[in-house]
Protein backbone atom coordinates (compact mmCIF):
# COMPACT_ATOMS: atom_id res chain seq x y z
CA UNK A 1 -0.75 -4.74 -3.18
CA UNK A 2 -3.27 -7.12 -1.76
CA UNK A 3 -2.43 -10.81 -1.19
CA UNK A 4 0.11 -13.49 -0.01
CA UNK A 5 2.94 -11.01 0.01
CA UNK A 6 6.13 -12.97 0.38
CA UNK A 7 7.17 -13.52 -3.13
CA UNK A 8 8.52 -17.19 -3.99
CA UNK A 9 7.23 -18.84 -0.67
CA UNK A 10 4.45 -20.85 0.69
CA UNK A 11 2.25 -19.34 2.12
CA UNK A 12 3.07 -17.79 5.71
CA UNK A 13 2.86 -19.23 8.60
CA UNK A 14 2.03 -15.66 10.36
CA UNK A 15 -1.36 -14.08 9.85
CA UNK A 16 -2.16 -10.75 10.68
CA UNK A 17 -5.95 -10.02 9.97
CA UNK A 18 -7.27 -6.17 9.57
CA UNK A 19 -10.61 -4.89 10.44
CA UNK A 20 -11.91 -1.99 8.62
CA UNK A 21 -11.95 -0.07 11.46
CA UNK A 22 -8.44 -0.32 12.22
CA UNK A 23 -7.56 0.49 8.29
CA UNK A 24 -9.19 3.46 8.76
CA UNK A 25 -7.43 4.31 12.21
CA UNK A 26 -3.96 3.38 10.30
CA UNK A 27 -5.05 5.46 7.56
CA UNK A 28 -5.87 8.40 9.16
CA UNK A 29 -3.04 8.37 11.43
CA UNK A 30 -0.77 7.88 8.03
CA UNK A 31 -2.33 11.18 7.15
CA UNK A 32 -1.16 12.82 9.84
CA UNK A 33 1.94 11.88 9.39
CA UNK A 34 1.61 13.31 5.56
CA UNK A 35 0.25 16.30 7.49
CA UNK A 36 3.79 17.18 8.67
CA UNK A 37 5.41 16.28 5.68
CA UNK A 38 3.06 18.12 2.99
CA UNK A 39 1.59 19.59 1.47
CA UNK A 40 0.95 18.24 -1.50
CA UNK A 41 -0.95 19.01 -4.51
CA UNK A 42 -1.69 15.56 -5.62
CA UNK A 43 -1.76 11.75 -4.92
CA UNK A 44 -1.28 9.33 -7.32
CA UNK A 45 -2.80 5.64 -6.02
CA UNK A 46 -1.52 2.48 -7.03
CA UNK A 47 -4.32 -0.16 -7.07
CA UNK A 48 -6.01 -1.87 -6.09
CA UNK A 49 -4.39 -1.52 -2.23
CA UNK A 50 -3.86 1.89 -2.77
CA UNK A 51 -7.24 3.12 -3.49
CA UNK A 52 -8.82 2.98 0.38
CA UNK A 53 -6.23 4.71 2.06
CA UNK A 54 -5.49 7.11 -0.71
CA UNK A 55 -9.40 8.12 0.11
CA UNK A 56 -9.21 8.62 3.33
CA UNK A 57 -5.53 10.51 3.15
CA UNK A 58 -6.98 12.70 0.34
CA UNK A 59 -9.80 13.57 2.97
CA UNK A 60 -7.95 14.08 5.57
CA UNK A 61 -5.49 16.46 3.54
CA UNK A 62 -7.77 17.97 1.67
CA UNK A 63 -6.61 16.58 -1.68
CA UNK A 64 -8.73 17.03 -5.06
CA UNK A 65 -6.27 15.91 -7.52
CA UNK A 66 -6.20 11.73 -7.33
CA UNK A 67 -4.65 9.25 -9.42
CA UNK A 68 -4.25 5.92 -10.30
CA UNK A 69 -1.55 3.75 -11.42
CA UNK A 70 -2.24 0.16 -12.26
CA UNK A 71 -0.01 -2.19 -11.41
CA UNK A 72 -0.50 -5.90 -11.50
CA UNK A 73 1.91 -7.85 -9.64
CA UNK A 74 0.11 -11.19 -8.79
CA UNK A 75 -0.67 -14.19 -11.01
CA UNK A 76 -3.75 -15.04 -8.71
CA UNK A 77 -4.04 -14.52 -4.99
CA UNK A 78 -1.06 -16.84 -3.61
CA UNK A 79 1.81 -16.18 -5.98
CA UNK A 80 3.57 -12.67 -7.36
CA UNK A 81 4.13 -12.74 -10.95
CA UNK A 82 6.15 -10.63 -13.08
CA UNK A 83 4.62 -6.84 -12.74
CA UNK A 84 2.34 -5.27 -15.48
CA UNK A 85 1.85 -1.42 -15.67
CA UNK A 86 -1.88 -2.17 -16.92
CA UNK A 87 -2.19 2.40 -16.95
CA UNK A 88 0.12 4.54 -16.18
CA UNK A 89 0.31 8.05 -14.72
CA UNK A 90 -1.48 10.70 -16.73
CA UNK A 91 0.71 13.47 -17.93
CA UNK A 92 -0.41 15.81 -16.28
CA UNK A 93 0.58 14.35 -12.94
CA UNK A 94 3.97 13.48 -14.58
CA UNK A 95 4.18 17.30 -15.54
CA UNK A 96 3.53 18.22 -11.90
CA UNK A 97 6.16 16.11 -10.99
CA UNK A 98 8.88 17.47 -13.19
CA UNK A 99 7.93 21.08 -11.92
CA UNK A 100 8.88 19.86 -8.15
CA UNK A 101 5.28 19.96 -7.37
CA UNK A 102 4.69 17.82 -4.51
CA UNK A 103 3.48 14.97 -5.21
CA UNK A 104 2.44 12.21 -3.34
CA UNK A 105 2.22 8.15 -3.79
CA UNK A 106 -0.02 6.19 -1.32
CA UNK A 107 -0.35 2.34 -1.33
CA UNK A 108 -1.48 0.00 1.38
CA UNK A 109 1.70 -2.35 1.65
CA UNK A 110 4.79 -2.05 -0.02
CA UNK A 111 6.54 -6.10 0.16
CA UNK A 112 9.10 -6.71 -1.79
CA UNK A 113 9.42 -3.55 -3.43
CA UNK A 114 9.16 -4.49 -6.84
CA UNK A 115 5.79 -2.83 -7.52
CA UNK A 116 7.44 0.71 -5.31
CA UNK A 117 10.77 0.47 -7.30
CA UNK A 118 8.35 0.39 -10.76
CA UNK A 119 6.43 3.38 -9.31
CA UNK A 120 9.25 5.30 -7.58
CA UNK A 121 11.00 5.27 -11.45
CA UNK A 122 8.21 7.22 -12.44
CA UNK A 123 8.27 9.28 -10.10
CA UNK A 124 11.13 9.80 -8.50
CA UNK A 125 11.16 12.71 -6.13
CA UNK A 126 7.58 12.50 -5.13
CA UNK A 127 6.82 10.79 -1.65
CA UNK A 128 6.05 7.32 -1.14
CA UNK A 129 3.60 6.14 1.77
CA UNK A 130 2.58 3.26 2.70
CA UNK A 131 0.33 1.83 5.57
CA UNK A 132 2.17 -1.13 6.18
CA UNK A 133 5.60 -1.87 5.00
CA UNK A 134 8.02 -5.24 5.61
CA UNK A 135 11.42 -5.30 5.45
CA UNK A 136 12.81 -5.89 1.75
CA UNK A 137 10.24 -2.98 0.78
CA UNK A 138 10.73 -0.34 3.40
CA UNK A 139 13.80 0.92 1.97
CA UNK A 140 11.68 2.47 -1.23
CA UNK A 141 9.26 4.04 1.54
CA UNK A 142 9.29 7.54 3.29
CA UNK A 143 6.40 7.42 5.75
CA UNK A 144 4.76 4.23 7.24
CA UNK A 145 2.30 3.08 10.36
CA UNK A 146 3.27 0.28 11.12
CA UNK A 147 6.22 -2.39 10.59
CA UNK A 148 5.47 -6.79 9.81
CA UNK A 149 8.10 -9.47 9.52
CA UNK A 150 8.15 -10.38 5.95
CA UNK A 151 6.87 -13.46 6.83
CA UNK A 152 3.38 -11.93 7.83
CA UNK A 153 0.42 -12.42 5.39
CA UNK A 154 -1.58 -9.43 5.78
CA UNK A 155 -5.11 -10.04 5.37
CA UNK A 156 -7.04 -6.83 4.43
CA UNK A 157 -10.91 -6.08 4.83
CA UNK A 158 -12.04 -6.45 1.72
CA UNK A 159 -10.66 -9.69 1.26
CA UNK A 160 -11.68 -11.39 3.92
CA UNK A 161 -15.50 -12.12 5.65
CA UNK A 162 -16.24 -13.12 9.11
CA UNK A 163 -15.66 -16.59 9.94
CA UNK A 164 -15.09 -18.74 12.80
CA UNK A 165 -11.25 -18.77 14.08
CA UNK A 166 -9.43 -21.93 15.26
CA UNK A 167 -7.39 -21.15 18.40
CA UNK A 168 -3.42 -20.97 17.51
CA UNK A 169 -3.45 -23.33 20.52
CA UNK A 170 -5.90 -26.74 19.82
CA UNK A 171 -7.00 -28.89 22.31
CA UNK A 172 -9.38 -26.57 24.37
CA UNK A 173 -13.01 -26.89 24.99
């Protein structure tokens, strides 16, 4: 899920901005991480978030069967709503599933959890990766890059644009 990611609270005080080129480094090193945990026969996306590093993993791996899930989780960009399966997981993929065929969920952040505990009902056995994870969410998570304080706003490539910085620190010239 992309967005202010603490549910319920202003907006955090701790930024952590993420060129494409390291989302790219942190995906591929997610997939080789997958690497010694596959294989797997499928990955099933949840979007939007999900849908970069799914790419990459699914090149790295050597994955043809993709899917999505569609969750919606936030109102607009600064506050989490109630979640909304907006499409679901095809039945095929659910089929797989139920024949312990490995199957694998990627997403680029998993927060809370709410959106990972909606998707890890579905599919319950399959494995869950994420490239970032925070604290309250990790628990719903079996492989993961890197670790932020759940007080970190991650922002993501596509959502941001180059602009000037202020120092964290004022008063310099």
């Amino acid at each position: 899920m992309t967005g202010p990611q603490t549910e319920g609270a202003a907006r955090p005080e701790k930024a952590f901005p993420v060129s494409w080129d390291q989302f790219h480094r942190d995906s591929r090193a997610l997939a080789w991480r997958l690497h010694e945990a596959g294989p797997f026969e499928a990955i099933v996306c949840i979007t939007r978030g999900g849908l970069v590093p799914a790419a990459i993993v699914a090149r790295e791996l050597n994955l043809r069967v993709i899917e999505t899930i569609c969750v919606a989780s936030y109102a607009d960009y600064r506050s989490q709503s109630s979640l909304k399966v907006m499409k679901g997981i095809a039945p095929e993929i659910a089929a797989m599933h139920r024949q312990a065929r490995r199957v694998l969920i990627v997403d680029d952040l998993v927060d809370t959890g709410k959106t990972a505990r909606v998707v890890r009902d579905m599919l319950p056995t399959a494995h869950f990766a994420t490239v970032y994870a925070k604290p309250l969410g990790r628990p719903l998570v079996d492989t993961f890059i890197t670790e932020v304080s759940q007080d970190t706003w991650i922002y993501f490539p596509w959502d941001t644009g180059l602009a000037f910085q202020p120092p964290i620190q004022p008063g310099g010239e």
